[in-house]
C-alpha atoms as a PDB file:
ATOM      1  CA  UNK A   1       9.441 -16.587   7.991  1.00  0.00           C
ATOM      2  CA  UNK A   2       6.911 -16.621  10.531  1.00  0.00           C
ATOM      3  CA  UNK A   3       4.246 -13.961  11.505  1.00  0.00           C
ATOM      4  CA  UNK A   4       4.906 -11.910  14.078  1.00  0.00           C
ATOM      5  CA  UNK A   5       1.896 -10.068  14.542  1.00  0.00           C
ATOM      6  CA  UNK A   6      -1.218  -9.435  12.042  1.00  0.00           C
ATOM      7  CA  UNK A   7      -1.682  -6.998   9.552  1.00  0.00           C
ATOM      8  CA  UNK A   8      -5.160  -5.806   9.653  1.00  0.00           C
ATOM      9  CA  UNK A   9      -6.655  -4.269   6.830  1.00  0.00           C
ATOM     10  CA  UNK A  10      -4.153  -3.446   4.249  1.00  0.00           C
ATOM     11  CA  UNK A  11      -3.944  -0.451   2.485  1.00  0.00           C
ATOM     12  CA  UNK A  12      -1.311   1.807   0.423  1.00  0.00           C
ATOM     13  CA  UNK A  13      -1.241   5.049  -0.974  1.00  0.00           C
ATOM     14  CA  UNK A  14      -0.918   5.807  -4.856  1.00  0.00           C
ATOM     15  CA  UNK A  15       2.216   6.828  -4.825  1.00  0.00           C
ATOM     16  CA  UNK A  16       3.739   3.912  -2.639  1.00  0.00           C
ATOM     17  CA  UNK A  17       2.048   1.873  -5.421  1.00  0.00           C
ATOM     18  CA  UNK A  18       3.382   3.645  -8.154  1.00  0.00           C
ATOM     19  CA  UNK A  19       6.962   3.292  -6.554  1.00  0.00           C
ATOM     20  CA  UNK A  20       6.432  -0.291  -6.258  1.00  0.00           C
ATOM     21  CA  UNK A  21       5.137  -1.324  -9.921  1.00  0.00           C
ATOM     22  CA  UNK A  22       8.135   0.967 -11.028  1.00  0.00           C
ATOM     23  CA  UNK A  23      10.509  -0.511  -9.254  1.00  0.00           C
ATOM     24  CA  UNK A  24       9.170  -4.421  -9.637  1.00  0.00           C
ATOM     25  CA  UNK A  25       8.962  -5.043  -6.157  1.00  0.00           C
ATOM     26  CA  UNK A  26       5.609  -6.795  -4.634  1.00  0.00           C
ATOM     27  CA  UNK A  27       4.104  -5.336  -2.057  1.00  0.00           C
ATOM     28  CA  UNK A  28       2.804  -8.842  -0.657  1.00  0.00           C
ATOM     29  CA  UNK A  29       6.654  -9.136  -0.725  1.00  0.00           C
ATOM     30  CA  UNK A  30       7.652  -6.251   1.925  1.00  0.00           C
ATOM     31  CA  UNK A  31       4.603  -7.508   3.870  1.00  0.00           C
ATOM     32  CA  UNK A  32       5.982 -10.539   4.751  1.00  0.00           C
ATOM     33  CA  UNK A  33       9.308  -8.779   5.558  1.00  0.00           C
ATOM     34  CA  UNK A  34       7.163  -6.389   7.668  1.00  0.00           C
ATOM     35  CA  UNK A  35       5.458  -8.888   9.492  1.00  0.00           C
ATOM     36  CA  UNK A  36       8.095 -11.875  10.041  1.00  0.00           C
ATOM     37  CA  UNK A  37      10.339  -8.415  11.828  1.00  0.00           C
ATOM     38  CA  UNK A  38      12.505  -7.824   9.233  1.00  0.00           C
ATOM     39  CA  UNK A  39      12.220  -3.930   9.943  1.00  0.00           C
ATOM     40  CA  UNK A  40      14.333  -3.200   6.626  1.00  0.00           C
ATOM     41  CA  UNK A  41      16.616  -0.246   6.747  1.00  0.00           C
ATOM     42  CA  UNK A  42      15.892   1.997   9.893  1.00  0.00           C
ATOM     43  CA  UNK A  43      18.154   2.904  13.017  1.00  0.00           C
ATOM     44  CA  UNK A  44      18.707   1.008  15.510  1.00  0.00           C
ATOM     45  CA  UNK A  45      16.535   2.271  17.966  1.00  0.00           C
ATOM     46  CA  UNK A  46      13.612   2.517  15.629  1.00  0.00           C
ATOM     47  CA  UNK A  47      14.232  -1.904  15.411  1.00  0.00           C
ATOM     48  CA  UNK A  48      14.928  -1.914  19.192  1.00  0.00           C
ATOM     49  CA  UNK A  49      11.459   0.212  19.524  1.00  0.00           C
ATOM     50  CA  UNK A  50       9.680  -2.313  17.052  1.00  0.00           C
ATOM     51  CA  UNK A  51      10.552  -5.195  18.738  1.00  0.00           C
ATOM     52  CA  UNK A  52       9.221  -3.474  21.645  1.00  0.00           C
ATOM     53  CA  UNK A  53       6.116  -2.591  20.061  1.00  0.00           C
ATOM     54  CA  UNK A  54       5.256  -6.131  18.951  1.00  0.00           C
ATOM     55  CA  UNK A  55       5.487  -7.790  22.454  1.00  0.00           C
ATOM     56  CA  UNK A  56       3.304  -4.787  23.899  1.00  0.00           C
ATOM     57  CA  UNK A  57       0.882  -3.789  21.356  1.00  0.00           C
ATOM     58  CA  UNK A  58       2.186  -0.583  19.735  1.00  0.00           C
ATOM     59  CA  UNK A  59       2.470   1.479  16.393  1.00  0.00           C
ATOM     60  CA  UNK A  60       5.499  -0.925  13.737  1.00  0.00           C
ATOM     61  CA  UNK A  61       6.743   1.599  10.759  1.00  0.00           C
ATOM     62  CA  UNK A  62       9.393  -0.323   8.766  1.00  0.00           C
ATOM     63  CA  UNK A  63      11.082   0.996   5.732  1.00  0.00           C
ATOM     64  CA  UNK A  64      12.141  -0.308   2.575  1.00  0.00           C
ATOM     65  CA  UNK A  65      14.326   1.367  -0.398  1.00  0.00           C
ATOM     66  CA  UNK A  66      12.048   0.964  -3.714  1.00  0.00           C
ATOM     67  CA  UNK A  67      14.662   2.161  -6.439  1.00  0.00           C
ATOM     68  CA  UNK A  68      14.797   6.053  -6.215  1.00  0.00           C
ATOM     69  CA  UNK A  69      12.152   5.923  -3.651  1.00  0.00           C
ATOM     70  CA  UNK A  70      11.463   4.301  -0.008  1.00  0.00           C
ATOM     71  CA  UNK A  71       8.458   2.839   1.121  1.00  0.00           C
ATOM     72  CA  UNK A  72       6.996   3.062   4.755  1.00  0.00           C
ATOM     73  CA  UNK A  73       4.963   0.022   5.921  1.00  0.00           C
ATOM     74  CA  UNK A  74       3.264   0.946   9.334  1.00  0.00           C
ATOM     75  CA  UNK A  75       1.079  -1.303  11.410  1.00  0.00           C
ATOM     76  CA  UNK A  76      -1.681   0.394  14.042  1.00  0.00           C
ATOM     77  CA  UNK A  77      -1.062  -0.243  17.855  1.00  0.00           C
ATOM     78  CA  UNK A  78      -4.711  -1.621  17.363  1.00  0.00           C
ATOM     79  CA  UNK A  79      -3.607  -3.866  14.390  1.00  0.00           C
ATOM     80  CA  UNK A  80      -6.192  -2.948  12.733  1.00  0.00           C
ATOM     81  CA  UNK A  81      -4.818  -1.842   9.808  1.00  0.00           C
ATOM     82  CA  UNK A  82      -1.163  -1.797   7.903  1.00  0.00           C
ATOM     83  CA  UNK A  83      -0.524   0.704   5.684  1.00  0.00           C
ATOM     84  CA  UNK A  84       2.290   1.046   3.045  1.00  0.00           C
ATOM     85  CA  UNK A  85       3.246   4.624   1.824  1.00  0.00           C
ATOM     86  CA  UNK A  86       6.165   7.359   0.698  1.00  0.00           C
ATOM     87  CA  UNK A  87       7.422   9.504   3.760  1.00  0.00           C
ATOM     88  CA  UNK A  88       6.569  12.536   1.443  1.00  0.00           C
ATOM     89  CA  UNK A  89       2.255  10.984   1.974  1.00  0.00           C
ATOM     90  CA  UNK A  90       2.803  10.701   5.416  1.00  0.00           C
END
């Protein structure tokens, strides 16, 4: 799938890294879901709202069910920098 928007400088917390090597899931693999718009499981509104954001330059938080955990991936307004983490680190 094609980029939607860039990434910036990517960073993740422990714990979202923990979750992932647990779990077996790559996070170079939820990036690319991320950033091709596949906003994973939120509401509705929250996708509406991304696909807003992309076309005008704000905030993108997608999330992602990681075995007994779920992972946040959120892009800056800026795009400066994507950042993958638990809800409980945010």
């Amino acid at each position: 799938m094609a980029a939607r928007f860039t990434l910036g400088r990517i960073v993740a917390t422990p714990g979202a890294l923990e979750a992932l090597e647990a779990s077996g899931v790559s996070p170079v693999e939820l990036l690319g879901r991320h950033q091709s718009g596949d906003w994973g499981e939120i509401p509705p509104e929250d996708a509406r709202e991304n696909e807003r954001s992309v076309k005008h330059g704000f905030r993108i938080l997608s999330s992602y069910p990681i075995g007994e955990e779920r992972t946040w991936i959120i892009t800056e307004a800026d795009r400066s920098s994507t950042c993958l983490l638990l809800p409980s680190e945010y």
